[in-house]
N, C-alpha and C. Protein backbone atom coordinates (compact mmCIF):
# COMPACT_ATOMS: atom_id res chain seq x y z
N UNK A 1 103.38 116.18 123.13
CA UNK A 1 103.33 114.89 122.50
C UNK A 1 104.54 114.74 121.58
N UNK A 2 105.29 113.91 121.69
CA UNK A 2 106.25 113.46 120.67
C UNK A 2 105.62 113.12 119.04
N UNK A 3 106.70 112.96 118.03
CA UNK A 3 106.45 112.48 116.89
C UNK A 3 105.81 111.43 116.65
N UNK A 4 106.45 110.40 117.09
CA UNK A 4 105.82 108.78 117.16
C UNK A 4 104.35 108.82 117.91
N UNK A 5 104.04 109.15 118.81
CA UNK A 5 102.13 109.23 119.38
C UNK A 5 101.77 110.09 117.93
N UNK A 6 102.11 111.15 117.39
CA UNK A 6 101.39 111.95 116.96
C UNK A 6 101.36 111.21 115.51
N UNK A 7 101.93 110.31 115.23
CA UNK A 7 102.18 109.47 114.00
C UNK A 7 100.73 108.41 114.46
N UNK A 8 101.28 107.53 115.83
CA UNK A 8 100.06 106.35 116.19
C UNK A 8 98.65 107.15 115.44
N UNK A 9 98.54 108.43 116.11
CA UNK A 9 97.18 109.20 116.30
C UNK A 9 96.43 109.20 114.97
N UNK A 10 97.34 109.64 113.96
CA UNK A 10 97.19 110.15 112.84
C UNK A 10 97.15 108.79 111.94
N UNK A 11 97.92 107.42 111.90
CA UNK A 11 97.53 106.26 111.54
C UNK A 11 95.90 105.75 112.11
N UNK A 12 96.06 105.72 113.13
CA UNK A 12 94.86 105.16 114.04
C UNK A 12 93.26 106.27 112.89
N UNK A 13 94.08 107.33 113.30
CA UNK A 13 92.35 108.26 112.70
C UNK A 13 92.20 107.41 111.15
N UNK A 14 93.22 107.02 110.32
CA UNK A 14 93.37 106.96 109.17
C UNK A 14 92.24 105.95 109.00
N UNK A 15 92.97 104.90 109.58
CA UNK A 15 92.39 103.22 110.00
C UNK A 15 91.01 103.35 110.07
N UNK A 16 90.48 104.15 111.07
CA UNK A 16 89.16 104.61 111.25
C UNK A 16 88.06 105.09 109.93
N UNK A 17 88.84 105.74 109.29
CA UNK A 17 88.36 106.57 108.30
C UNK A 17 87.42 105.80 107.29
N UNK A 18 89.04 104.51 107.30
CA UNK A 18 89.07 103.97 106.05
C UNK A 18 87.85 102.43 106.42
N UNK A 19 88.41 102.58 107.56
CA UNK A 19 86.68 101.61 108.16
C UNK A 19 85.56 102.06 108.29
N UNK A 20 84.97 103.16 108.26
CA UNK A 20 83.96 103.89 108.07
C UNK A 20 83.41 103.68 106.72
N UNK A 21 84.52 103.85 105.70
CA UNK A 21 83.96 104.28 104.13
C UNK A 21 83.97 102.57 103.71
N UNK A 22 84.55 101.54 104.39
CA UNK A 22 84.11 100.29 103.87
C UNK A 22 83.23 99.94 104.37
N UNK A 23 82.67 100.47 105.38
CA UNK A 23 81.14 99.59 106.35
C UNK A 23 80.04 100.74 105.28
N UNK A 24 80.23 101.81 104.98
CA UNK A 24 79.36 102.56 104.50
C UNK A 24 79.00 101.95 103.42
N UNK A 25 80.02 101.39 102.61
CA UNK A 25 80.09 100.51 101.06
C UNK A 25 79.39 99.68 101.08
N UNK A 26 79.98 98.88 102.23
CA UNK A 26 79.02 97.18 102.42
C UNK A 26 77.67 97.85 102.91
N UNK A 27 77.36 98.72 103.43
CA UNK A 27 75.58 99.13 103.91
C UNK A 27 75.22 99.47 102.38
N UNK A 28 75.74 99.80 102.08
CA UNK A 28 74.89 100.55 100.49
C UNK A 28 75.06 99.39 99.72
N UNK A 29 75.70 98.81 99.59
CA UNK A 29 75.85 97.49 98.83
C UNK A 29 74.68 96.24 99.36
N UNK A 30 74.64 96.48 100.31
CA UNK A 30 73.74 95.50 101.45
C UNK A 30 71.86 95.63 100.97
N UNK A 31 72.23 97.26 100.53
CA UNK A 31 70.87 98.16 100.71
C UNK A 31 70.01 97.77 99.33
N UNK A 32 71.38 98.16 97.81
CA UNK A 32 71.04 97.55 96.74
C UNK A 32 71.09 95.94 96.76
N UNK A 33 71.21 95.17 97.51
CA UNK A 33 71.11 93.75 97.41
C UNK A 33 69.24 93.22 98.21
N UNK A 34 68.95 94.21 98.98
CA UNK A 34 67.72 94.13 99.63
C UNK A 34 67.03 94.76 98.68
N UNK A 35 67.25 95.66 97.72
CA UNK A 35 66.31 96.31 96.82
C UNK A 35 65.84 94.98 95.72
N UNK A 36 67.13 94.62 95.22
CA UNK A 36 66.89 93.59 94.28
C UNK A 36 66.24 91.98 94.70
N UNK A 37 66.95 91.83 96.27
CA UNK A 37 65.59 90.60 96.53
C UNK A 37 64.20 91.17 96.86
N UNK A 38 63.91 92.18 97.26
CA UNK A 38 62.54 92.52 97.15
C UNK A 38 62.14 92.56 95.62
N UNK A 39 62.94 93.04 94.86
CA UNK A 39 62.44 93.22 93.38
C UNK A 39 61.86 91.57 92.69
N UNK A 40 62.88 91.05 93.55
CA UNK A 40 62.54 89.32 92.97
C UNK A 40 61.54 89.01 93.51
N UNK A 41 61.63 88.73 94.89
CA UNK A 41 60.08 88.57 95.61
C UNK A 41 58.76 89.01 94.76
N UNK A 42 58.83 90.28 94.49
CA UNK A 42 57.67 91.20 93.33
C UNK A 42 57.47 90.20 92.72
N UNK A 43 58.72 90.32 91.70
CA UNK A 43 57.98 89.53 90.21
C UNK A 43 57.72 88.19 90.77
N UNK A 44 58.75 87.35 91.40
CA UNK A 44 57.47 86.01 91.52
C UNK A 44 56.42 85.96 92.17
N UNK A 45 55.87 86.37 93.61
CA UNK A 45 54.65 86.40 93.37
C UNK A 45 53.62 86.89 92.68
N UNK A 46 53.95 88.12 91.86
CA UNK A 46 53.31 88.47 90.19
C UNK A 46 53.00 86.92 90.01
N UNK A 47 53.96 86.34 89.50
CA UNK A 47 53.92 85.20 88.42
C UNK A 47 53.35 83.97 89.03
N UNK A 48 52.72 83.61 90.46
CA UNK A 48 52.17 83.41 91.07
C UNK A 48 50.88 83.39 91.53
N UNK A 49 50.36 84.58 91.22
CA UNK A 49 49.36 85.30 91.75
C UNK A 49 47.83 84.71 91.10
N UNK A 50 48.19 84.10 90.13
CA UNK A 50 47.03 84.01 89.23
C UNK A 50 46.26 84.61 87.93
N UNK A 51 47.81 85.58 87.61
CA UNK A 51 47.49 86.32 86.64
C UNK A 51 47.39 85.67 85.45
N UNK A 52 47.38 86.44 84.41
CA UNK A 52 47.51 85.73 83.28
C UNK A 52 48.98 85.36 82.42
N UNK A 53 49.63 85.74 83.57
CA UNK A 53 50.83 85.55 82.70
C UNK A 53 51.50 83.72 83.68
N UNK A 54 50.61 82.98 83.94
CA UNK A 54 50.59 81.72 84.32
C UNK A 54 49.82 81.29 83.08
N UNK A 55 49.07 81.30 82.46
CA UNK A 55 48.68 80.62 81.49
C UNK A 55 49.86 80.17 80.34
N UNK A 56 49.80 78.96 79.71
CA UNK A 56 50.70 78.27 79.05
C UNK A 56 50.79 78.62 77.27
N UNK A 57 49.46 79.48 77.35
CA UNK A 57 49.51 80.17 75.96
C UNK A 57 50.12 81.35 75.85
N UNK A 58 50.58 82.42 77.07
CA UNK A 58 51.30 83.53 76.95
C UNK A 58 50.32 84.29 77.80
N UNK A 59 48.90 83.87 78.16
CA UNK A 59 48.47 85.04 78.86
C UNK A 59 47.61 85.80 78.23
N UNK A 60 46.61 86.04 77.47
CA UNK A 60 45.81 86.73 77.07
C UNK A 60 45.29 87.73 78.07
N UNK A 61 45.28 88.93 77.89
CA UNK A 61 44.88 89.15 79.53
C UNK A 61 43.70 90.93 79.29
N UNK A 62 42.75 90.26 77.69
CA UNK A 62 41.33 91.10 77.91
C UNK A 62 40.85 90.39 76.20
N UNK A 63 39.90 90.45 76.38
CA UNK A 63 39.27 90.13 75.24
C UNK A 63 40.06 90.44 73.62
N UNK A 64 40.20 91.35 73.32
CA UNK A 64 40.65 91.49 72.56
C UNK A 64 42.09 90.70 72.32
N UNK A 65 42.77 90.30 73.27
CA UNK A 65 44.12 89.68 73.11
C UNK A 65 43.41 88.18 73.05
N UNK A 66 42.26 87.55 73.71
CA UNK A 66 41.90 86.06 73.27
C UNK A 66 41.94 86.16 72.19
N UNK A 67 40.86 86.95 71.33
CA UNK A 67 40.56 86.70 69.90
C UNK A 67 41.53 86.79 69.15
N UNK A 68 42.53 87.56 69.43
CA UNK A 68 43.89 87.39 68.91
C UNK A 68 44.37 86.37 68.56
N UNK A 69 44.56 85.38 69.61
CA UNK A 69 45.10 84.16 70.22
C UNK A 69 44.80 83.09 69.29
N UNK A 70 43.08 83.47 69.21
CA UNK A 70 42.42 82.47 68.58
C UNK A 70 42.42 82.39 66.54
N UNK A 71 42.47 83.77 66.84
CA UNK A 71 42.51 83.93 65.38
C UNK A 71 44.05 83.41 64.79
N UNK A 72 44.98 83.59 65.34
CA UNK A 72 46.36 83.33 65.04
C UNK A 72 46.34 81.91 65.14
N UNK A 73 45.81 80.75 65.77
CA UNK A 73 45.35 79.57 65.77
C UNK A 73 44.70 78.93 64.65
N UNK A 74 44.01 80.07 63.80
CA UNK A 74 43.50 79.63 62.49
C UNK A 74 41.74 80.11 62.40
N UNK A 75 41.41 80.37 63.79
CA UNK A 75 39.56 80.30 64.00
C UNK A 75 39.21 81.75 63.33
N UNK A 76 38.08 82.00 63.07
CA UNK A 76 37.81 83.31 62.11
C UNK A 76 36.68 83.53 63.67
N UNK A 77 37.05 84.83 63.99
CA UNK A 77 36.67 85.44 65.59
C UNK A 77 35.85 86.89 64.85
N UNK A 78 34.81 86.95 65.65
CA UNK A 78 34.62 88.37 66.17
C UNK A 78 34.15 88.52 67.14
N UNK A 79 34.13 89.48 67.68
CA UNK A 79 33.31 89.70 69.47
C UNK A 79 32.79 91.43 69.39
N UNK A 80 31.60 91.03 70.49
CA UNK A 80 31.18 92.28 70.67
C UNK A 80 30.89 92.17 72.70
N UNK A 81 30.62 93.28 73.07
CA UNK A 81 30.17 93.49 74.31
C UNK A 81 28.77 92.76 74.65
N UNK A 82 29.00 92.04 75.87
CA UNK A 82 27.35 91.40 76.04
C UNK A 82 26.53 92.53 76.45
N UNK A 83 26.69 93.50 76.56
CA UNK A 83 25.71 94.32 76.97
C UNK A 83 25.77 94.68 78.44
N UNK A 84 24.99 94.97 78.63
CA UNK A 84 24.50 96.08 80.17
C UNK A 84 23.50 94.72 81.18
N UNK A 85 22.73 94.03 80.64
CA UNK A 85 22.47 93.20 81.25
C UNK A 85 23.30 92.07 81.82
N UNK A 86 24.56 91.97 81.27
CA UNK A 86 25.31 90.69 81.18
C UNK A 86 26.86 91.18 81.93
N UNK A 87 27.44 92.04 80.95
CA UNK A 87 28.37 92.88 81.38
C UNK A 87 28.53 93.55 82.71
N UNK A 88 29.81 93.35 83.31
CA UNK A 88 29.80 93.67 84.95
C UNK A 88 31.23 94.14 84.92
N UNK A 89 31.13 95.46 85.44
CA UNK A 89 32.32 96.15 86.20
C UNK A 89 33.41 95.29 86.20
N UNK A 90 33.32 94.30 87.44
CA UNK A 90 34.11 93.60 88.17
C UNK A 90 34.33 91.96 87.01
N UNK A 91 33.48 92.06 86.04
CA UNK A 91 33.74 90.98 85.11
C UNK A 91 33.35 91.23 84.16
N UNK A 92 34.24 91.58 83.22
CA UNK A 92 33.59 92.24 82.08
C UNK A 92 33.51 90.27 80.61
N UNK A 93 32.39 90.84 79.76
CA UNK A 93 31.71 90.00 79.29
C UNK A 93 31.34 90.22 77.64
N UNK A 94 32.02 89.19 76.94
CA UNK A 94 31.80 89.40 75.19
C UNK A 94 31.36 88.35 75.00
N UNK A 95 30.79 88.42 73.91
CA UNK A 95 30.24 87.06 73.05
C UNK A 95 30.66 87.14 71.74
N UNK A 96 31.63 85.73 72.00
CA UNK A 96 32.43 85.41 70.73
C UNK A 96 31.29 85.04 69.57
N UNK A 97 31.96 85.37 67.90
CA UNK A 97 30.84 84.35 67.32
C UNK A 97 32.36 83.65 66.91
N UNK A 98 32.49 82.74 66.52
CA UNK A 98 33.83 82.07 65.84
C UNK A 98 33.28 80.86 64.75
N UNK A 99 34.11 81.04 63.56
CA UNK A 99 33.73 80.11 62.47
C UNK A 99 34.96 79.04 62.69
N UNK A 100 34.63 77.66 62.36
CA UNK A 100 35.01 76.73 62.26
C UNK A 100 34.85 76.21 61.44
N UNK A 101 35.34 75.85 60.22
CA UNK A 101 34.60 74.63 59.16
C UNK A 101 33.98 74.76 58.99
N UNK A 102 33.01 75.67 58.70
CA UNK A 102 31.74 76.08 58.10
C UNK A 102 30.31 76.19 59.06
N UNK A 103 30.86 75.91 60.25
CA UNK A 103 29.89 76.12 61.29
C UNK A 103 30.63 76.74 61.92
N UNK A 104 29.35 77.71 62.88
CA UNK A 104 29.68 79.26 63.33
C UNK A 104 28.77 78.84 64.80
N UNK A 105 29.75 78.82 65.95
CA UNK A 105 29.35 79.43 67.48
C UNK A 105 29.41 80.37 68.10
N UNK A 106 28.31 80.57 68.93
CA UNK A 106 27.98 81.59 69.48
C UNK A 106 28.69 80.91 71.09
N UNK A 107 29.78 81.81 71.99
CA UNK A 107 30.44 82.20 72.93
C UNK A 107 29.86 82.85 73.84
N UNK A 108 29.86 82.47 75.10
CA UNK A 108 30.20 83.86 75.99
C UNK A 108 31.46 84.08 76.76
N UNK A 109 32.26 84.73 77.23
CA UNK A 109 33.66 85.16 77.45
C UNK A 109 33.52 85.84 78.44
N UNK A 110 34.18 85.16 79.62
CA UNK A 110 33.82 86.41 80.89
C UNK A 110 35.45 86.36 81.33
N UNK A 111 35.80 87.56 81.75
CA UNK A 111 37.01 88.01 81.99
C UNK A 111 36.64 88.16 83.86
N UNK A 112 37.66 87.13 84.17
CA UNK A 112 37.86 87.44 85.63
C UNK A 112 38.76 87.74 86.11
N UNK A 113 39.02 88.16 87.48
CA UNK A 113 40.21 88.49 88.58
C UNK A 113 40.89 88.12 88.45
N UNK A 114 40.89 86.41 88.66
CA UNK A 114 41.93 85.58 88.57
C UNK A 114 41.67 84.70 87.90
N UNK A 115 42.51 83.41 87.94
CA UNK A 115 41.85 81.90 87.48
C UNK A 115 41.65 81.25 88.30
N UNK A 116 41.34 81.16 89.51
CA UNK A 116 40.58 80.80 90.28
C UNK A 116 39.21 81.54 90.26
N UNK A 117 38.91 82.50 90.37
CA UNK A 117 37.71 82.99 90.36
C UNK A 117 37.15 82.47 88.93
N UNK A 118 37.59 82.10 87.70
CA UNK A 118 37.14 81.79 86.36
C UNK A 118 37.26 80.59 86.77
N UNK A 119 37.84 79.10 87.34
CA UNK A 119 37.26 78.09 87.85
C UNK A 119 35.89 77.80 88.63
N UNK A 120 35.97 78.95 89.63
CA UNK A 120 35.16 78.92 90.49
C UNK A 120 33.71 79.28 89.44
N UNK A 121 33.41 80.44 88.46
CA UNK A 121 32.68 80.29 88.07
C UNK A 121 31.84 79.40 86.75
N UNK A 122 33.14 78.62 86.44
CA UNK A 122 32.93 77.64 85.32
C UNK A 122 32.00 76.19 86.13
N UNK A 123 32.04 76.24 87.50
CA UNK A 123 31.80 75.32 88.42
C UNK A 123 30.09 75.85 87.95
N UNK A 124 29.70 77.05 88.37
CA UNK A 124 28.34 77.08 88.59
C UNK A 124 27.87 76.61 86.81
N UNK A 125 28.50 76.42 85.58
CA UNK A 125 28.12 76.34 84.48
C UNK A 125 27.14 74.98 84.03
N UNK A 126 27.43 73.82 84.78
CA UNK A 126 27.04 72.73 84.91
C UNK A 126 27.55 71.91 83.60
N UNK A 127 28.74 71.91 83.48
CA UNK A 127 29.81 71.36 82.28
C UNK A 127 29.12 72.33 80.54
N UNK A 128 29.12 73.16 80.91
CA UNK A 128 28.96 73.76 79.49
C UNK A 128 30.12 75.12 79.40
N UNK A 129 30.79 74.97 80.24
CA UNK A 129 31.84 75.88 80.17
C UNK A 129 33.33 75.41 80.41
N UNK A 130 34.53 76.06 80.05
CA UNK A 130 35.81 76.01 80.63
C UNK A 130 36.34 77.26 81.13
N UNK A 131 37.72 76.87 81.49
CA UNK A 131 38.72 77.79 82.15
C UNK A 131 39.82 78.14 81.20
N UNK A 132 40.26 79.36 80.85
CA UNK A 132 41.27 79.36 80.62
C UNK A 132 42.05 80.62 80.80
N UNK A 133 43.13 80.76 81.77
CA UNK A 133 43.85 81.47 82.15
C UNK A 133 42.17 82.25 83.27
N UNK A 134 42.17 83.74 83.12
CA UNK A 134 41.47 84.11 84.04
C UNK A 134 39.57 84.41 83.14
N UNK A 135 39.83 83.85 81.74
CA UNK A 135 38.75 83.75 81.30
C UNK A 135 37.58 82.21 81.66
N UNK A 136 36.41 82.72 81.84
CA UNK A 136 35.14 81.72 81.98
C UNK A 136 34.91 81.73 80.57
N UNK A 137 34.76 80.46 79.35
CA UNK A 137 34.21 80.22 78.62
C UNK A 137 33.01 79.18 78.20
N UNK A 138 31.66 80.04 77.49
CA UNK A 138 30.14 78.88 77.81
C UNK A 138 29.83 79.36 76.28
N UNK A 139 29.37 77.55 76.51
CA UNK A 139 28.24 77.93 74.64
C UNK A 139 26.87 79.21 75.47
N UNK A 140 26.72 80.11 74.24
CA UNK A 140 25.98 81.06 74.71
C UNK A 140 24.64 80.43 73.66
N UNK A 141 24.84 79.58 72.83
CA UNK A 141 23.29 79.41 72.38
C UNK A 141 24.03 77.88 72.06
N UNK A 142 22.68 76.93 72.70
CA UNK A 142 22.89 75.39 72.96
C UNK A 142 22.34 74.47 71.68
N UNK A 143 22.89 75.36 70.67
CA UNK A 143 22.44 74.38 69.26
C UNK A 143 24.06 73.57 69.26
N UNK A 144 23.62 72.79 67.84
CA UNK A 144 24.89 71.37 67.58
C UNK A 144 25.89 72.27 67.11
N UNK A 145 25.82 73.39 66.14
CA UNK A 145 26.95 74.09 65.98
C UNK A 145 27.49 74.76 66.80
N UNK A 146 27.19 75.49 67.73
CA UNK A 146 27.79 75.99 68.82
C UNK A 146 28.51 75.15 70.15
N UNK A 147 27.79 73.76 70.09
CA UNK A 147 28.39 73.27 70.74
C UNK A 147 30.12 72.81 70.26
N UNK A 148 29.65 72.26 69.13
CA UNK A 148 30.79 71.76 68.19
C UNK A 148 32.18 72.71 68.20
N UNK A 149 31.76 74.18 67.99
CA UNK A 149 32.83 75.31 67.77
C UNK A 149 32.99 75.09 69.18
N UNK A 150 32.61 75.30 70.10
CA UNK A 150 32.76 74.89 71.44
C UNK A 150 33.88 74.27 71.92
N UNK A 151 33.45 73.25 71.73
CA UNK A 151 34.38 71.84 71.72
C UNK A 151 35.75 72.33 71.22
N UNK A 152 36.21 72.78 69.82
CA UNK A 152 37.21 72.84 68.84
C UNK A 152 37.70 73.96 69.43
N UNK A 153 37.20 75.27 70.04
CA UNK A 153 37.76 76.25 70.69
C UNK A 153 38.93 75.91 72.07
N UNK A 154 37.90 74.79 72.67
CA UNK A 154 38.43 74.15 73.94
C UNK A 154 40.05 73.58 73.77
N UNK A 155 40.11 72.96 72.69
CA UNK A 155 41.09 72.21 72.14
C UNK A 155 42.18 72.72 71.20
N UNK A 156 41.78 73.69 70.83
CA UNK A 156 42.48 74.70 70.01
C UNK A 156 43.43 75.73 71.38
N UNK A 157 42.55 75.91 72.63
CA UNK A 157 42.99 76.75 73.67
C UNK A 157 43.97 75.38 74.61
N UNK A 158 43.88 74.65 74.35
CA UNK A 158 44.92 73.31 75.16
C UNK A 158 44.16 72.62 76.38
N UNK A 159 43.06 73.20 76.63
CA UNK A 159 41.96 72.98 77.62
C UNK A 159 41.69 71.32 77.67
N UNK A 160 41.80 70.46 78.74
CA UNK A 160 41.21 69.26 78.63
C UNK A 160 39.99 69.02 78.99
């Protein structure tokens, strides 16, 4: 072989080389660009999904973070567990008492899946309850003060 082929040869392999390590670049580049639209995909249907981080108050997302919510709103909150009769695995269940203006309601607070499933069960309430985010909220005792705190809770939570 002469100089000049053995030059082509040795350009040509070069050429090759150097096209190899840019297709390898653009695949790995390609690879982190598929990582990050899947990563996006994730979070929006997260934010989608029905969690609580769709709610317009920030999302409360267990009892203890409502009463939070509520108390930072101005309402004087406490809650305890409804118990074993009431309380469910799959929906867990407190009863707010909350002071208002000098009248004090009695709550019940059911934590659901989603907010659809806390629609769906505010439906069976027969208008004595709302929705908010993935919580079911019902007057738990049907006197005028409980309804009243009721009411002011509803409206205090942005609920129409």
């Amino acid at each position: 072989m002469d100089d000049d082929t053995e030059l082509l040869i040795l350009r040509r392999r070069r050429q090759q080389k150097q096209a190899r390590r840019r297709m390898i670049l653009l695949a790995s580049l390609a690879g982190v660009g598929a990582v990050l639209l899947l990563a996006i995909v994730v979070v929006a249907g997260r934010a989608g999904s029905g969690r609580a981080t769709t709610n317009v108050l920030g999302g409360p997302s267990n009892h203890a973070e409502l009463a939070d919510l509520l108390r930072s709103k101005g309402l004087q909150v406490s809650y305890e567990s409804a118990g074993p009769l009431i309380d469910r695995p799959e929906r867990p269940t407190s009863i707010f008492t909350i002071d208002v203006a000098g009248k004090r309601g009695l709550l019940m607070v059911h934590l659901n899946k989603s907010e659809s499933a806390a629609r769906e069960q505010v439906a069976t309430m027969g208008g004595n309850g709302f929705a908010c985010s993935r919580f079911a909220l019902e007057v738990w005792m049907a006197d005028e003060e409980s309804k009243s705190v009721f009411l002011q809770v509803k409206r205090t939570l942005g609920v129409n």
